[in-house]
C-alpha atoms as a PDB file:
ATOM      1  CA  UNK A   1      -8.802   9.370   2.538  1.00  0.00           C
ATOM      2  CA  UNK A   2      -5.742   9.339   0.841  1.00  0.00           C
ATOM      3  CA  UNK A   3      -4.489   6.948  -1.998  1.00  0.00           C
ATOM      4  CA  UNK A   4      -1.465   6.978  -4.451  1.00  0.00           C
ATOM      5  CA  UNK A   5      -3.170   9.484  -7.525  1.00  0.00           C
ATOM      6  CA  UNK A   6      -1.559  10.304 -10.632  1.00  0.00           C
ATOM      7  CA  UNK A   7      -2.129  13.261 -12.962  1.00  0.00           C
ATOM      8  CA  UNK A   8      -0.794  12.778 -16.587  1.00  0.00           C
ATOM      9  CA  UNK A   9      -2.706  15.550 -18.223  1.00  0.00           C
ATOM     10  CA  UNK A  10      -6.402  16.202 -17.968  1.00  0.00           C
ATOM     11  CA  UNK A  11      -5.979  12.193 -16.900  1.00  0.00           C
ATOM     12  CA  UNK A  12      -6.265  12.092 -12.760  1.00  0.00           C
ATOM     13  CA  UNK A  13      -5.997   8.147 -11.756  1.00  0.00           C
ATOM     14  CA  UNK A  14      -6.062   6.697  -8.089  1.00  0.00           C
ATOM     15  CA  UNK A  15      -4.808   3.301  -7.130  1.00  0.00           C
ATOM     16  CA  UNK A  16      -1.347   1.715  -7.533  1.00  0.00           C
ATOM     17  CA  UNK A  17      -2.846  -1.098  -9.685  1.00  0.00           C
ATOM     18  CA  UNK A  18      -4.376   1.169 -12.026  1.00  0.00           C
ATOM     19  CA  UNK A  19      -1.741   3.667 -11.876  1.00  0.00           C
ATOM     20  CA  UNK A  20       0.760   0.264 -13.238  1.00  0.00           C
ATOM     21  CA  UNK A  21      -1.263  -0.496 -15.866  1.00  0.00           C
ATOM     22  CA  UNK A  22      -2.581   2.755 -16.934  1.00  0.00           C
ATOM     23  CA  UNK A  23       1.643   3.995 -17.226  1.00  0.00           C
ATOM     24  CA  UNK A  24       2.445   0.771 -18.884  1.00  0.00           C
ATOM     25  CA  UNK A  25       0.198   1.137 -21.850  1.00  0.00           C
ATOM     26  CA  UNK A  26       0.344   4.411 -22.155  1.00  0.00           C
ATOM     27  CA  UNK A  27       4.384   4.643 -22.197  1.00  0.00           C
ATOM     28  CA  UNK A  28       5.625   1.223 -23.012  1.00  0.00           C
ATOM     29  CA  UNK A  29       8.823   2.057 -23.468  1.00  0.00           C
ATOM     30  CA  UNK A  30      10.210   1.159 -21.251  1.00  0.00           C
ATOM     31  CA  UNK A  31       8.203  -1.737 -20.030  1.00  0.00           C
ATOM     32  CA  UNK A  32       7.066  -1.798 -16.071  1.00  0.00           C
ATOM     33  CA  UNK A  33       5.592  -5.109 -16.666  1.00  0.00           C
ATOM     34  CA  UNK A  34       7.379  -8.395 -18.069  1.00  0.00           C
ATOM     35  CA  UNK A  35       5.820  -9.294 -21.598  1.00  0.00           C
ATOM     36  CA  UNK A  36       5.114 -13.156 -20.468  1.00  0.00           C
ATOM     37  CA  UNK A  37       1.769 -13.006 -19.191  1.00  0.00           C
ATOM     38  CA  UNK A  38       2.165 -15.504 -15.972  1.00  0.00           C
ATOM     39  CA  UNK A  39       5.632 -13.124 -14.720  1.00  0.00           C
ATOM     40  CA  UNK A  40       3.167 -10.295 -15.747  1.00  0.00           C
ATOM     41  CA  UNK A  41       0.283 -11.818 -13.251  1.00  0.00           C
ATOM     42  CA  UNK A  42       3.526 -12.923 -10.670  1.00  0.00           C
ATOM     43  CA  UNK A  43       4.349  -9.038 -10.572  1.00  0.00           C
ATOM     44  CA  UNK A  44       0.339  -7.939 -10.129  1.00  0.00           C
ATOM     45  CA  UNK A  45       0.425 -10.642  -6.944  1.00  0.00           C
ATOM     46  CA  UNK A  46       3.303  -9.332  -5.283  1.00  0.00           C
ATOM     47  CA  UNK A  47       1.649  -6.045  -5.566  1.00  0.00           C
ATOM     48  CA  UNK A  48      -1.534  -6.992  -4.297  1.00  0.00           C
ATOM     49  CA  UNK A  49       0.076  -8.384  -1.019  1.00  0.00           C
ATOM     50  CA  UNK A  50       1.291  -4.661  -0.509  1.00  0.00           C
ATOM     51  CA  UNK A  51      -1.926  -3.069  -1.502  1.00  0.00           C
ATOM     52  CA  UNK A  52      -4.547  -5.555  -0.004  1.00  0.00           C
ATOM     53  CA  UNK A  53      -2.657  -7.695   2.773  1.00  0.00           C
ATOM     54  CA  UNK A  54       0.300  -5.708   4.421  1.00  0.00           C
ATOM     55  CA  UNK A  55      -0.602  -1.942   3.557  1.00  0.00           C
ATOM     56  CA  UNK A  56      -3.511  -1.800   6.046  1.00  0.00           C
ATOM     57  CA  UNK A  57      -1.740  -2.936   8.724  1.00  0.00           C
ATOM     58  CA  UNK A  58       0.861   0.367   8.851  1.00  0.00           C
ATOM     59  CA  UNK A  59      -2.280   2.641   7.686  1.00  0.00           C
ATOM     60  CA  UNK A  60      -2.348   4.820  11.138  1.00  0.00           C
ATOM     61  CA  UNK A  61      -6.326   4.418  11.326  1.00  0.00           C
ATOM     62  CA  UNK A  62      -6.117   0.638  11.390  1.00  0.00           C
ATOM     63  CA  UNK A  63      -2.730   0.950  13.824  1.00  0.00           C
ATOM     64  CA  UNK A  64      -5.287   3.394  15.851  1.00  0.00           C
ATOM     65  CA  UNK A  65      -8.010   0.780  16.124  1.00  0.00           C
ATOM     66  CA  UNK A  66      -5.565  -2.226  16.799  1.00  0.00           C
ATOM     67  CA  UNK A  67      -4.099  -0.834  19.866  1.00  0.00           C
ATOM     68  CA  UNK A  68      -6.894   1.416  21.281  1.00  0.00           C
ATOM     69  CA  UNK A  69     -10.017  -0.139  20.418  1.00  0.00           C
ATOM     70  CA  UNK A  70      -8.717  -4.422  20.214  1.00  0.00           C
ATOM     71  CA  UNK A  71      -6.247  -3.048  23.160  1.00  0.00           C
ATOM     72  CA  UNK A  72      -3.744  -5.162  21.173  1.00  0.00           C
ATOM     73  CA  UNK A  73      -0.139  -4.186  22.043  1.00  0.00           C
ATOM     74  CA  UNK A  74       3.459  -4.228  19.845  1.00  0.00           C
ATOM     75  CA  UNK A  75       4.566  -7.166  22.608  1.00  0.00           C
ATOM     76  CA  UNK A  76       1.674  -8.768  21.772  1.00  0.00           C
ATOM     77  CA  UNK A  77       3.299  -9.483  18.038  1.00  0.00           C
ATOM     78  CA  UNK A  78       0.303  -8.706  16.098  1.00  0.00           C
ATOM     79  CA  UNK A  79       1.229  -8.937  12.478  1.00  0.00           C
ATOM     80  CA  UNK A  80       2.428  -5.164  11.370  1.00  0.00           C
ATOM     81  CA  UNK A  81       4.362  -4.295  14.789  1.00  0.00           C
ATOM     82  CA  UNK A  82       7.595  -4.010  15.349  1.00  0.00           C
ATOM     83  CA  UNK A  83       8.111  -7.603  16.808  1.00  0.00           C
ATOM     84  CA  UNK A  84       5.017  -9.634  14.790  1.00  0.00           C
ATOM     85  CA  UNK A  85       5.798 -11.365  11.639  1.00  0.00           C
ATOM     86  CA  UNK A  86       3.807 -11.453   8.911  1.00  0.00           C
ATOM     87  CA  UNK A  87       0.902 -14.223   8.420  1.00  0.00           C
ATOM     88  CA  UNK A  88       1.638 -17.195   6.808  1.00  0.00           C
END
């Protein structure tokens, strides 16, 4: 499996979410994060739509499984093709 990891050190960290945080504590200058707390949870939610909603749709496994075992097709608009649209 592979997922975003960062070395810093003898530090090895995997996830983007942890990755974000971990970087903008340890080196918070400058600041990857706004300093209010609800822009600060508006920034985590855009990133979780990325990580957790759109990501596994262009992950070649799940691409693999839509269109050879669900026989879905790109024509067929399925959220993640070419001609789909994203839910919502």
């Amino acid at each position: 499996m592979v997922v975003p990891t960062l070395f810093d050190g003898q530090v090895k960290l995997f996830q983007s979410l942890a990755i974000l945080e971990y970087l903008d504590e340890k080196y918070p200058q400058p600041p990857l994060l706004p300093a209010d707390p609800e822009a600060r949870a508006w920034v985590r939610g855009i990133a979780l739509i990325n990580a957790a909603d759109s990501h596994p749709l262009i992950v070649p496994r799940i691409r693999h499984y839509l269109t050879d075992v669900l026989k879905l097709s790109d024509e067929q608009g399925w959220p993640g093709s070419s001609t789909g649209s994203a839910p919502g």
